[in-house]
C-alpha atoms as a PDB file:
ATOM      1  CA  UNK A   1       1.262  14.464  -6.236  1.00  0.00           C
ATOM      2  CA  UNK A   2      -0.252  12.470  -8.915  1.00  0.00           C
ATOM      3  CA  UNK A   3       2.705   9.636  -8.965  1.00  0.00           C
ATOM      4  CA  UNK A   4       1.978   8.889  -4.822  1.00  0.00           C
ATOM      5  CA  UNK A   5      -1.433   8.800  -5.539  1.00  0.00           C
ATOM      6  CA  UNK A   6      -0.644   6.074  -7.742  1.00  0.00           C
ATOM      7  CA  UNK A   7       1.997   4.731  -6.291  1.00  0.00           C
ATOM      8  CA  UNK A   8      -0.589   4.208  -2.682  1.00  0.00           C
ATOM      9  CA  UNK A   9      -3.198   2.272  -5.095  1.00  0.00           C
ATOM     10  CA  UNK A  10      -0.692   0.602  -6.239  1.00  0.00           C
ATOM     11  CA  UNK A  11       0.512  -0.777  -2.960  1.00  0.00           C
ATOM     12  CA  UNK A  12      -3.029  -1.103  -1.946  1.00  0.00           C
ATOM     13  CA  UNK A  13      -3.548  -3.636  -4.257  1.00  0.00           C
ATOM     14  CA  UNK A  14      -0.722  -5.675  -3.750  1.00  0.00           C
ATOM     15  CA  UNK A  15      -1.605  -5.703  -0.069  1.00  0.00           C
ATOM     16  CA  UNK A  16      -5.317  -6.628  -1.275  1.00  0.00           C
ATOM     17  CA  UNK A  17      -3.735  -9.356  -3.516  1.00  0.00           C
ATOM     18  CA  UNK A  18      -1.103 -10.991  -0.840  1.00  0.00           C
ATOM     19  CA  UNK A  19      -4.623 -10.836   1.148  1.00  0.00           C
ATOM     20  CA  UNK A  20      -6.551 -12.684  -1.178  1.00  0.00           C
ATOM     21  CA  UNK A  21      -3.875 -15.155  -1.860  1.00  0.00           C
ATOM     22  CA  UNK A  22      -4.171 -15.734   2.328  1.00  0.00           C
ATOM     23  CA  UNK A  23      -7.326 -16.363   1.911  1.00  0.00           C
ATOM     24  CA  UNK A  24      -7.646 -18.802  -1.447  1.00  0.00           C
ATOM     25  CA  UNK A  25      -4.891 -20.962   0.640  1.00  0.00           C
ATOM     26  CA  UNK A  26      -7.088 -20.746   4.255  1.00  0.00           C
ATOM     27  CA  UNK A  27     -10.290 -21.793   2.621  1.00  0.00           C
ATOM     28  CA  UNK A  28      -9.026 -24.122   0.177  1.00  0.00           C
ATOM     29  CA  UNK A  29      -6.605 -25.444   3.358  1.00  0.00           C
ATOM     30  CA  UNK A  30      -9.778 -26.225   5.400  1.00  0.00           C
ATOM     31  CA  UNK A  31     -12.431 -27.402   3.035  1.00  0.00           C
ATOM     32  CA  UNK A  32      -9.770 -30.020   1.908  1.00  0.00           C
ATOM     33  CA  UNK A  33      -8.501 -31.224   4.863  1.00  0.00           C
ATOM     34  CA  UNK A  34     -11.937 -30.839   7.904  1.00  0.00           C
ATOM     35  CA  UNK A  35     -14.599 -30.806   5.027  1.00  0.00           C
ATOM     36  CA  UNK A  36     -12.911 -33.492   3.091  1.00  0.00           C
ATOM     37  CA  UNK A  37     -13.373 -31.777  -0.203  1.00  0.00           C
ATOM     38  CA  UNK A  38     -11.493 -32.370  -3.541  1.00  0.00           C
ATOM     39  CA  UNK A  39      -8.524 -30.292  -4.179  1.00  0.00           C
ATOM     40  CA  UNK A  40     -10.476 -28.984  -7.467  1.00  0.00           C
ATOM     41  CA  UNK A  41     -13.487 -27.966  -5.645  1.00  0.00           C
ATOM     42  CA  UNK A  42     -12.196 -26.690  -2.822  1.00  0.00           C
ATOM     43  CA  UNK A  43      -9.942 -24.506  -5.101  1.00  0.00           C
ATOM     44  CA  UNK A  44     -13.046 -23.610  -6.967  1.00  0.00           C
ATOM     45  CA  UNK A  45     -14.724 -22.350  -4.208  1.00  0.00           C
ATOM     46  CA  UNK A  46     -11.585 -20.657  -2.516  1.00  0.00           C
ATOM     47  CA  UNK A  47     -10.805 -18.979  -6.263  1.00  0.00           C
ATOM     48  CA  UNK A  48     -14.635 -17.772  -5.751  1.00  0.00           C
ATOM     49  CA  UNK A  49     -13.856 -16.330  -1.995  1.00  0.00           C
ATOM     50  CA  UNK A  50     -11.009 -14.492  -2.537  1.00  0.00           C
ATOM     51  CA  UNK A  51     -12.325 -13.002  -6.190  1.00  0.00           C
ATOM     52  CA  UNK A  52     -15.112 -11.825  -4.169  1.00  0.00           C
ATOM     53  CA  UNK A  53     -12.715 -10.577  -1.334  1.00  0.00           C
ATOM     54  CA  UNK A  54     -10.502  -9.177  -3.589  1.00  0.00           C
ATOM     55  CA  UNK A  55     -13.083  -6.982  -5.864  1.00  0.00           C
ATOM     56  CA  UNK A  56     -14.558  -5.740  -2.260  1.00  0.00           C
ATOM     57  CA  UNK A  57     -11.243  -4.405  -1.159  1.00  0.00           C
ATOM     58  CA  UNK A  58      -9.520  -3.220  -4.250  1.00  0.00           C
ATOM     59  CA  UNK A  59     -12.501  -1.382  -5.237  1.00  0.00           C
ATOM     60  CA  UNK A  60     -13.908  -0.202  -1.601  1.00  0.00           C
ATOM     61  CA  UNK A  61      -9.999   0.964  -0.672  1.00  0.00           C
ATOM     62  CA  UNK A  62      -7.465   0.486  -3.496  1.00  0.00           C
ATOM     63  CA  UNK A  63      -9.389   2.014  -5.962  1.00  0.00           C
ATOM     64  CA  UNK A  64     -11.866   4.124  -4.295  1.00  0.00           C
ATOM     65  CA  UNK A  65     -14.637   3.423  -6.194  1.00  0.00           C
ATOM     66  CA  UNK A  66     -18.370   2.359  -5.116  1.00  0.00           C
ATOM     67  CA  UNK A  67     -19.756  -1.044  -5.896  1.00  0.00           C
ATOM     68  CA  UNK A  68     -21.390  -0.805  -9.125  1.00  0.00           C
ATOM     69  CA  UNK A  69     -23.134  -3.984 -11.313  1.00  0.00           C
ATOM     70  CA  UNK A  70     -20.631  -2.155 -13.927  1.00  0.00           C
ATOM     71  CA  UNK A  71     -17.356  -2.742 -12.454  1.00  0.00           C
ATOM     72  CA  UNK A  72     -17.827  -5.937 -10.729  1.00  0.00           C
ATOM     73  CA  UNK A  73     -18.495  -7.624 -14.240  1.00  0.00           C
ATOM     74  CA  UNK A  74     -15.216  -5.954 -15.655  1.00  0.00           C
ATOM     75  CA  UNK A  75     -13.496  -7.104 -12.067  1.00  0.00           C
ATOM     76  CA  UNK A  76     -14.642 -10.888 -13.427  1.00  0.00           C
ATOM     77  CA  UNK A  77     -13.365 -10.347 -16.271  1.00  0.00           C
ATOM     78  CA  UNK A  78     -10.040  -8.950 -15.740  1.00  0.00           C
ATOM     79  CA  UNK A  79      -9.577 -11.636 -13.324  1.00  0.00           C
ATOM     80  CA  UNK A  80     -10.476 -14.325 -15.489  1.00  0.00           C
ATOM     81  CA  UNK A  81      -8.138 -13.132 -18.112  1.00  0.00           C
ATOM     82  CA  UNK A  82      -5.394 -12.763 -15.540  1.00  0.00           C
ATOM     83  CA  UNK A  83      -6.444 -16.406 -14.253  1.00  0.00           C
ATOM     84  CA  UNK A  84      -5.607 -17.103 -18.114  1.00  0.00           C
ATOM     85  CA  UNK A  85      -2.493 -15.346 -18.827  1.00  0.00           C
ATOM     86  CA  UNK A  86      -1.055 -17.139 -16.008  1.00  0.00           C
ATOM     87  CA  UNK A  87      -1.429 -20.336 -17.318  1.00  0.00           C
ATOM     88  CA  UNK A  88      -0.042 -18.829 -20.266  1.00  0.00           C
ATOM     89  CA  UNK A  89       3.037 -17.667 -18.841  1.00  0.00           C
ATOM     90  CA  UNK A  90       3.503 -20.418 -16.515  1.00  0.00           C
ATOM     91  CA  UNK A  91       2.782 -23.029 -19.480  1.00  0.00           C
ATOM     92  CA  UNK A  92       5.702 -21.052 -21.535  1.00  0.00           C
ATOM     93  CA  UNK A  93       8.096 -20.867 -19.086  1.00  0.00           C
ATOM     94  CA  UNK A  94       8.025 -25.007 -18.268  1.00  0.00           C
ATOM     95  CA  UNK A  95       8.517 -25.745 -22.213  1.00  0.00           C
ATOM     96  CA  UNK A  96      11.739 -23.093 -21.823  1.00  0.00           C
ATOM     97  CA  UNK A  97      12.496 -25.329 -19.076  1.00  0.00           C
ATOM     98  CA  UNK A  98      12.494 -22.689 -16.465  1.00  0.00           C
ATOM     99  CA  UNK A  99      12.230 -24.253 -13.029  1.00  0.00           C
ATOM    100  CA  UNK A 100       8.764 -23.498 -10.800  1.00  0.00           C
ATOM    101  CA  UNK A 101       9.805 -20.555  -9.065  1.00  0.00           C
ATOM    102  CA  UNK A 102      10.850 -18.728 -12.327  1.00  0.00           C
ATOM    103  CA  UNK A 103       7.837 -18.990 -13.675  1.00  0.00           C
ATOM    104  CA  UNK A 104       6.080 -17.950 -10.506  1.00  0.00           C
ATOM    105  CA  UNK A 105       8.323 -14.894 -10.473  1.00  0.00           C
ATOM    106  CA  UNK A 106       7.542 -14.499 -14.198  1.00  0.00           C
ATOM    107  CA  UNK A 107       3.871 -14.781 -13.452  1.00  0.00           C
ATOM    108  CA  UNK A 108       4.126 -11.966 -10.389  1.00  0.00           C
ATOM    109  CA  UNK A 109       6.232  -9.776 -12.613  1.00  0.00           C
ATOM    110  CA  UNK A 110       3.820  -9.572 -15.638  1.00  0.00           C
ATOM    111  CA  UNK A 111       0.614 -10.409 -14.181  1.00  0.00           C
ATOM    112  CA  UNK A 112       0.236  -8.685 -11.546  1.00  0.00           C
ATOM    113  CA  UNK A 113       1.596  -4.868 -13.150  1.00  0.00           C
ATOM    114  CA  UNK A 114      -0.914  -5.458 -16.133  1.00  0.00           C
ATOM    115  CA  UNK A 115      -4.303  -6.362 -14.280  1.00  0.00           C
ATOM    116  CA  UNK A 116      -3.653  -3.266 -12.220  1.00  0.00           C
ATOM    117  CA  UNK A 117      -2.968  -1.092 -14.739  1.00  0.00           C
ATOM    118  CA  UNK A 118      -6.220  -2.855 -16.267  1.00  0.00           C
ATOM    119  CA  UNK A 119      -8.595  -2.434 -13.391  1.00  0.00           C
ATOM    120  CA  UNK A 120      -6.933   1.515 -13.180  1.00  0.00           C
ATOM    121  CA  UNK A 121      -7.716   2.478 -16.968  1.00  0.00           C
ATOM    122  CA  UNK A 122     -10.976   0.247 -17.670  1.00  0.00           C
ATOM    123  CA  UNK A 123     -12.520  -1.279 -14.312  1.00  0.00           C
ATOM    124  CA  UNK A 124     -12.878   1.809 -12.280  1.00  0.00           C
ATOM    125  CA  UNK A 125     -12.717   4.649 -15.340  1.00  0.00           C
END
C-alpha cells in the first residue's frame, strides 16, 4: 500500500511540474511579446509564478500538507538548489559535448527524482 501511495505523489508532482513548466512558458510568452518585457525579466517573474504555483499544488495535493511559513522556505530552497544543479548538469554535459536535448534529458532524469525525494524527506517531514 505504501509503494502506490508513493508512487500517486510521485505522479502528482510531475503533473504539478509539467504544470508549472506551462505556466513559466505562458507568462514569460506574454510579458515578452504584449508587455514588451526583456527575456530576463519576464523569465524572472514567470520563474516567480510558477515557484509560487508549484509550492501551492505540490504541497496542497501532491504532498498533502498545509501551508506552513516552515515549508514554503524549505520549498525556496529546494527549488533554488534544483534551479542550481541544473545549471550544473546542463553546464557539464555541453563541455562533454552532449548535444541540448541530452542534457535536458540528463537534467529531467536527475533533477527532477532528487528534489522530490527532497521535498518528501525534508520539506513536508
Amino acid at each position: 500500500m505504501k509503494n502506490s501511495t508513493e508512487l500517486r505523489k510521485l505522479i502528482r508532482f510531475g503533473i504539478c511540474g509539467l504544470s508549472a513548466t506551462g505556466l513559466h512558458i505562458g507568462v514569460a510568452g506574454a510579458l515578452i511579446l504584449h508587455a514588451g518585457m526583456s527575456q530576463s525579466l519576464a523569465n524572472t517573474v514567470a520563474f516567480a509564478c510558477a515557484t509560487s504555483w508549484s509550492y501551492l499544488v505540490n504541497t496542497l495535493w501532491s504532498f498533502s500538507s498545509s501551508l506552513r511559513a516552515r515549508n514554503v522556505w524549505r520549498f525556496i530552497a529546494v527549488s533554488l538548489a534544483g534551479a542550481v544543479l541544473t545549471g550544473l548538469v546542463s553546464y557539464l554535459a555541453q563541455m562533454t559535448g552532449a548535444g541540448p536535448w541530452i542534457g535536458i534529458a540528463m537534467v529531467v532524469c536527475a533533477v527532477t527524482p532528487l528534489t522530490f525525494v527532497t521535498h518528501r524527506r525534508w520539506t513536508y517531514r
